[in-house]
N, C-alpha and C. Protein backbone atom coordinates (compact mmCIF):
# COMPACT_ATOMS: atom_id res chain seq x y z
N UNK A 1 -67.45 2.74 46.51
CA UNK A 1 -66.34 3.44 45.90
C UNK A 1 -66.87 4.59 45.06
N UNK A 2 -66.17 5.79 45.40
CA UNK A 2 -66.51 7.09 44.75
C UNK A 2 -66.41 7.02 43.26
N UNK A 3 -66.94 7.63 42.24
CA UNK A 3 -66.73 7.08 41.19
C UNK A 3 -66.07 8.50 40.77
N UNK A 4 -64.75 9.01 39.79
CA UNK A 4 -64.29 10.01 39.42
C UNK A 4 -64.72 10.26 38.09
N UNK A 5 -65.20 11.82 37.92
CA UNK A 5 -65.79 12.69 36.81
C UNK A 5 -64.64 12.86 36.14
N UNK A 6 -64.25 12.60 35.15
CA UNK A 6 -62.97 13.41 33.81
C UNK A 6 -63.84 14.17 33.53
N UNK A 7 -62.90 15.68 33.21
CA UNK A 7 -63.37 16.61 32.62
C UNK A 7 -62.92 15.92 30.99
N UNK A 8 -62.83 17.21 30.13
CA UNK A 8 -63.38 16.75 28.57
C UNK A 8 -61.70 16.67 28.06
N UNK A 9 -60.87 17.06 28.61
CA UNK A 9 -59.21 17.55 27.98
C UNK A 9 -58.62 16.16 28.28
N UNK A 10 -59.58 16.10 30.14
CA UNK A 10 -58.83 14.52 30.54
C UNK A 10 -59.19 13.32 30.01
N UNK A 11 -60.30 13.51 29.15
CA UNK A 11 -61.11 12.04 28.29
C UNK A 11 -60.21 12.14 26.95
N UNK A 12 -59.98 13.58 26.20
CA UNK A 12 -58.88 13.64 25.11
C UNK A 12 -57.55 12.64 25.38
N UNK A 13 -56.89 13.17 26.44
CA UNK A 13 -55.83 12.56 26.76
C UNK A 13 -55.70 11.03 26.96
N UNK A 14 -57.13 10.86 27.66
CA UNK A 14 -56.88 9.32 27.45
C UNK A 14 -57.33 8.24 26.21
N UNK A 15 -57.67 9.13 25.65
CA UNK A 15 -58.11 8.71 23.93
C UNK A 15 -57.15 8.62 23.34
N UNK A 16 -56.27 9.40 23.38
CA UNK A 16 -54.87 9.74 23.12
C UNK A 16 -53.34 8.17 23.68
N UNK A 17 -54.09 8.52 24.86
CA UNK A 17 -52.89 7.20 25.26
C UNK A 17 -53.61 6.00 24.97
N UNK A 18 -54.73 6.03 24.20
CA UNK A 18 -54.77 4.23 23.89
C UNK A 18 -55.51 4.36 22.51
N UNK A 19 -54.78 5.60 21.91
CA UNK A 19 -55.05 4.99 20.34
C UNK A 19 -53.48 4.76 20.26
N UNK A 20 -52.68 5.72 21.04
CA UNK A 20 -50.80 5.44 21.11
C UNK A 20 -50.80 3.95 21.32
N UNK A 21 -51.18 3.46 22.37
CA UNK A 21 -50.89 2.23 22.97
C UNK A 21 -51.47 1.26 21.86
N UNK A 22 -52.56 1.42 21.33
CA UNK A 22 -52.79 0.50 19.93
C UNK A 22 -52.02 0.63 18.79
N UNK A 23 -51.96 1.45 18.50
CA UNK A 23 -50.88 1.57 17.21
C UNK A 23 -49.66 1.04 17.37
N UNK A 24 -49.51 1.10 19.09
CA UNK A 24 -48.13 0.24 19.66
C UNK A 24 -47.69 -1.03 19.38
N UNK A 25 -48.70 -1.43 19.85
CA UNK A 25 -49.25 -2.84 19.96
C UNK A 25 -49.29 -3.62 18.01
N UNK A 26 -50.27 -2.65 17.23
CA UNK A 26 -50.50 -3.33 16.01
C UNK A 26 -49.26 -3.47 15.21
N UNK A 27 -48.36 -2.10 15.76
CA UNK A 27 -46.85 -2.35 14.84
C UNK A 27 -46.19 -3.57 15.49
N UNK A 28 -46.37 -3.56 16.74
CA UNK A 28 -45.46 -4.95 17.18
C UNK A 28 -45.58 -6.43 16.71
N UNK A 29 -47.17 -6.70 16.42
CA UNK A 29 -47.79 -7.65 15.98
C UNK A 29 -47.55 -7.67 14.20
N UNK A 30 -48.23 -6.51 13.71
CA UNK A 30 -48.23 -6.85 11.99
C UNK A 30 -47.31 -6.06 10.85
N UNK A 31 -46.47 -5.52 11.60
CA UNK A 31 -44.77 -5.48 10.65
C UNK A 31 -44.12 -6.11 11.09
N UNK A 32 -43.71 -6.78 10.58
CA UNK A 32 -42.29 -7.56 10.75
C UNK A 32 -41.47 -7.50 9.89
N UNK A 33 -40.52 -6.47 10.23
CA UNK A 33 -39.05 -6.16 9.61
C UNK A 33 -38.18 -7.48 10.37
N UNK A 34 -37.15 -7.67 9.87
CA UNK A 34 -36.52 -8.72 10.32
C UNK A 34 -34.88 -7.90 10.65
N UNK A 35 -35.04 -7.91 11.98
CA UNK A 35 -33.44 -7.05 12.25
C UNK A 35 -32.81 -8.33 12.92
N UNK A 36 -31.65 -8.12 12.36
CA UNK A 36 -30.48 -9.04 13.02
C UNK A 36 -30.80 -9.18 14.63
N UNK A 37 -30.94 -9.57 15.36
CA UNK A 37 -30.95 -9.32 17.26
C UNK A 37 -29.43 -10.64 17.42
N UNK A 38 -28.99 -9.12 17.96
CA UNK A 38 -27.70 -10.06 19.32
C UNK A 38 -28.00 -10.97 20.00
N UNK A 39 -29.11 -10.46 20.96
CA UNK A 39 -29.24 -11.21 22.12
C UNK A 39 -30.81 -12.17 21.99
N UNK A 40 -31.36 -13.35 22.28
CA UNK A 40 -32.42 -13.95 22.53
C UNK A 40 -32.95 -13.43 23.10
N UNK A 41 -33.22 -12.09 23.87
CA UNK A 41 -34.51 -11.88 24.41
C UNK A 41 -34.53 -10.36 23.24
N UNK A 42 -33.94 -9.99 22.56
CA UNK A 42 -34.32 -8.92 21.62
C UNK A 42 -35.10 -9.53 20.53
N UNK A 43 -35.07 -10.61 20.15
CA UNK A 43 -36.36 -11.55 19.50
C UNK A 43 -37.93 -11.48 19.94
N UNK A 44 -38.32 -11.55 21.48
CA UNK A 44 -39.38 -11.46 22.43
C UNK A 44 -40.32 -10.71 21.73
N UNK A 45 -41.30 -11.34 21.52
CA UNK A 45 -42.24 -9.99 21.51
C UNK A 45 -42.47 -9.38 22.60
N UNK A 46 -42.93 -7.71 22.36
CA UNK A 46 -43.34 -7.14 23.57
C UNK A 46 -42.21 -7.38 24.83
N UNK A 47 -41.53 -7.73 24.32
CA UNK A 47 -40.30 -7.77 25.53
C UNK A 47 -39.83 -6.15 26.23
N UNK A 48 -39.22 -5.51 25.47
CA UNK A 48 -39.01 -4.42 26.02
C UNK A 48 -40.07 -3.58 26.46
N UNK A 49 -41.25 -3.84 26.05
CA UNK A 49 -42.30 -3.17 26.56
C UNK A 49 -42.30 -3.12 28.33
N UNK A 50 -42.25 -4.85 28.68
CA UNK A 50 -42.84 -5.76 29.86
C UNK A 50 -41.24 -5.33 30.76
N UNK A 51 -40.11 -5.02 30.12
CA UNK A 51 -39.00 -4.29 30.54
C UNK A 51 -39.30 -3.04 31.23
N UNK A 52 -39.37 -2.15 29.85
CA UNK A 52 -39.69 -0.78 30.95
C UNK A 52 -40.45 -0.66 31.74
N UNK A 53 -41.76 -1.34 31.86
CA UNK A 53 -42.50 -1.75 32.92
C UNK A 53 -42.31 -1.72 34.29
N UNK A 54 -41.66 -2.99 34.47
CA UNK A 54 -41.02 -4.01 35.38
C UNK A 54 -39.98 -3.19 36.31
N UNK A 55 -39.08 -1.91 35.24
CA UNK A 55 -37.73 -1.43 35.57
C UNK A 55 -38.42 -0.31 36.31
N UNK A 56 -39.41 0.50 35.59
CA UNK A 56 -40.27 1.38 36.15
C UNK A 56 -40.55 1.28 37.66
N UNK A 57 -41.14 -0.16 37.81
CA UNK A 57 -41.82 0.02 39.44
C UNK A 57 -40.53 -0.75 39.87
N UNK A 58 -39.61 -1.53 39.64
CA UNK A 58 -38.26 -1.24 40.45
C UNK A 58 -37.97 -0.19 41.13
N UNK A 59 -37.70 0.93 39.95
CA UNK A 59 -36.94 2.14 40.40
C UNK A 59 -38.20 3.01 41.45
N UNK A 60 -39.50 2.55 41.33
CA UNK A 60 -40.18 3.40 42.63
C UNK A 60 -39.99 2.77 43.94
N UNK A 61 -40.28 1.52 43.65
CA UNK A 61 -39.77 0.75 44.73
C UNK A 61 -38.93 0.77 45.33
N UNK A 62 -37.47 1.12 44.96
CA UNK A 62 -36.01 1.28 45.57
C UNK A 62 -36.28 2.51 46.24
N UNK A 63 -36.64 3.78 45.58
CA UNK A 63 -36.75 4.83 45.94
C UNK A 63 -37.74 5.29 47.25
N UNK A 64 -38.92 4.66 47.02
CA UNK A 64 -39.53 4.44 48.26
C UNK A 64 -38.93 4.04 49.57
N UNK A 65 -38.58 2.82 49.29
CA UNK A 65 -37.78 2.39 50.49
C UNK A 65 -36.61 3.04 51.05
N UNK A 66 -35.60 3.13 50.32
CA UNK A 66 -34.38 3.78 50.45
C UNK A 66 -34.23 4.78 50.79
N UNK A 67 -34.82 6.27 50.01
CA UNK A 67 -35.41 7.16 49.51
C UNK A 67 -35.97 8.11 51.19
N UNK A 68 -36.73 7.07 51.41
CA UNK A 68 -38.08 7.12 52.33
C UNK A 68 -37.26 6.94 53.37
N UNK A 69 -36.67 6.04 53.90
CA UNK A 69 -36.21 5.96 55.13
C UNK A 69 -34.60 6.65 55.16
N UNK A 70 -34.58 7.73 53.97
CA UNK A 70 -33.42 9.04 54.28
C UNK A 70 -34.58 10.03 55.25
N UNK A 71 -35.61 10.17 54.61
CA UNK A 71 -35.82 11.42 54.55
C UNK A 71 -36.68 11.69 55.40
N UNK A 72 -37.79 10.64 56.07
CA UNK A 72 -38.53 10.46 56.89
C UNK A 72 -38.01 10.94 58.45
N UNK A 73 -38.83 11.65 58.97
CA UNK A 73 -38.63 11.80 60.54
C UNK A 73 -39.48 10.60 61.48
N UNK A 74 -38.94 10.72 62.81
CA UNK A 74 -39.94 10.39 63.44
C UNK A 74 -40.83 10.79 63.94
N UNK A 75 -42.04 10.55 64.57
CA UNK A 75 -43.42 11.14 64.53
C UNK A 75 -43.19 12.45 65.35
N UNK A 76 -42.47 12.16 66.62
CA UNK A 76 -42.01 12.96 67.40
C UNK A 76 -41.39 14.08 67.40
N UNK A 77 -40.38 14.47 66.25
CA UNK A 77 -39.21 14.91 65.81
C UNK A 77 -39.11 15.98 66.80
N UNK A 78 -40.37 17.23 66.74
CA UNK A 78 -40.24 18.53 67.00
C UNK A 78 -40.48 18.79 68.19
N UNK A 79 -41.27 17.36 69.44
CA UNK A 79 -41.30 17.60 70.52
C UNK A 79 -40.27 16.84 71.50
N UNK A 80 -38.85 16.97 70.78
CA UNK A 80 -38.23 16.49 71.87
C UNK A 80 -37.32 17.52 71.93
């Protein structure tokens, strides 16, 4: 397996998304404000995180499929 070079902007950026993603993480774990929650899964830790997630590769997934078999030709299309 080829191994990929980051240039220096693309090593920033990802320094960037996982000091975000820690600071994410440490507020979820060591504040605890106490908000009223409606529902039992707004209690969850990390719940909505594992949500947008989840909803994320749903919505590629639908789109792929669905999406994909609008728009797709067949191999043939232009020689018949």
């Amino acid at each position: 397996m080829k191994r990929v070079k980051l240039r220096k902007w693309q090593w920033v950026f990802v320094g960037f998304l996982a000091l975000v993603t820690a600071a994410s993480l440490a507020v979820q774990f060591f504040v605890r404000e106490h908000h009223e929650t409606h529902y039992f899964w707004s209690g969850i830790p990390l719940f909505w995180i594992f949500f947008g997630i989840i909803g994320a590769w749903i919505l590629i997934i639908f789109a792929k499929k669905i999406v994909g078999a609008l728009v797709l030709k067949k191999e043939d299309y232009y020689h018949e």
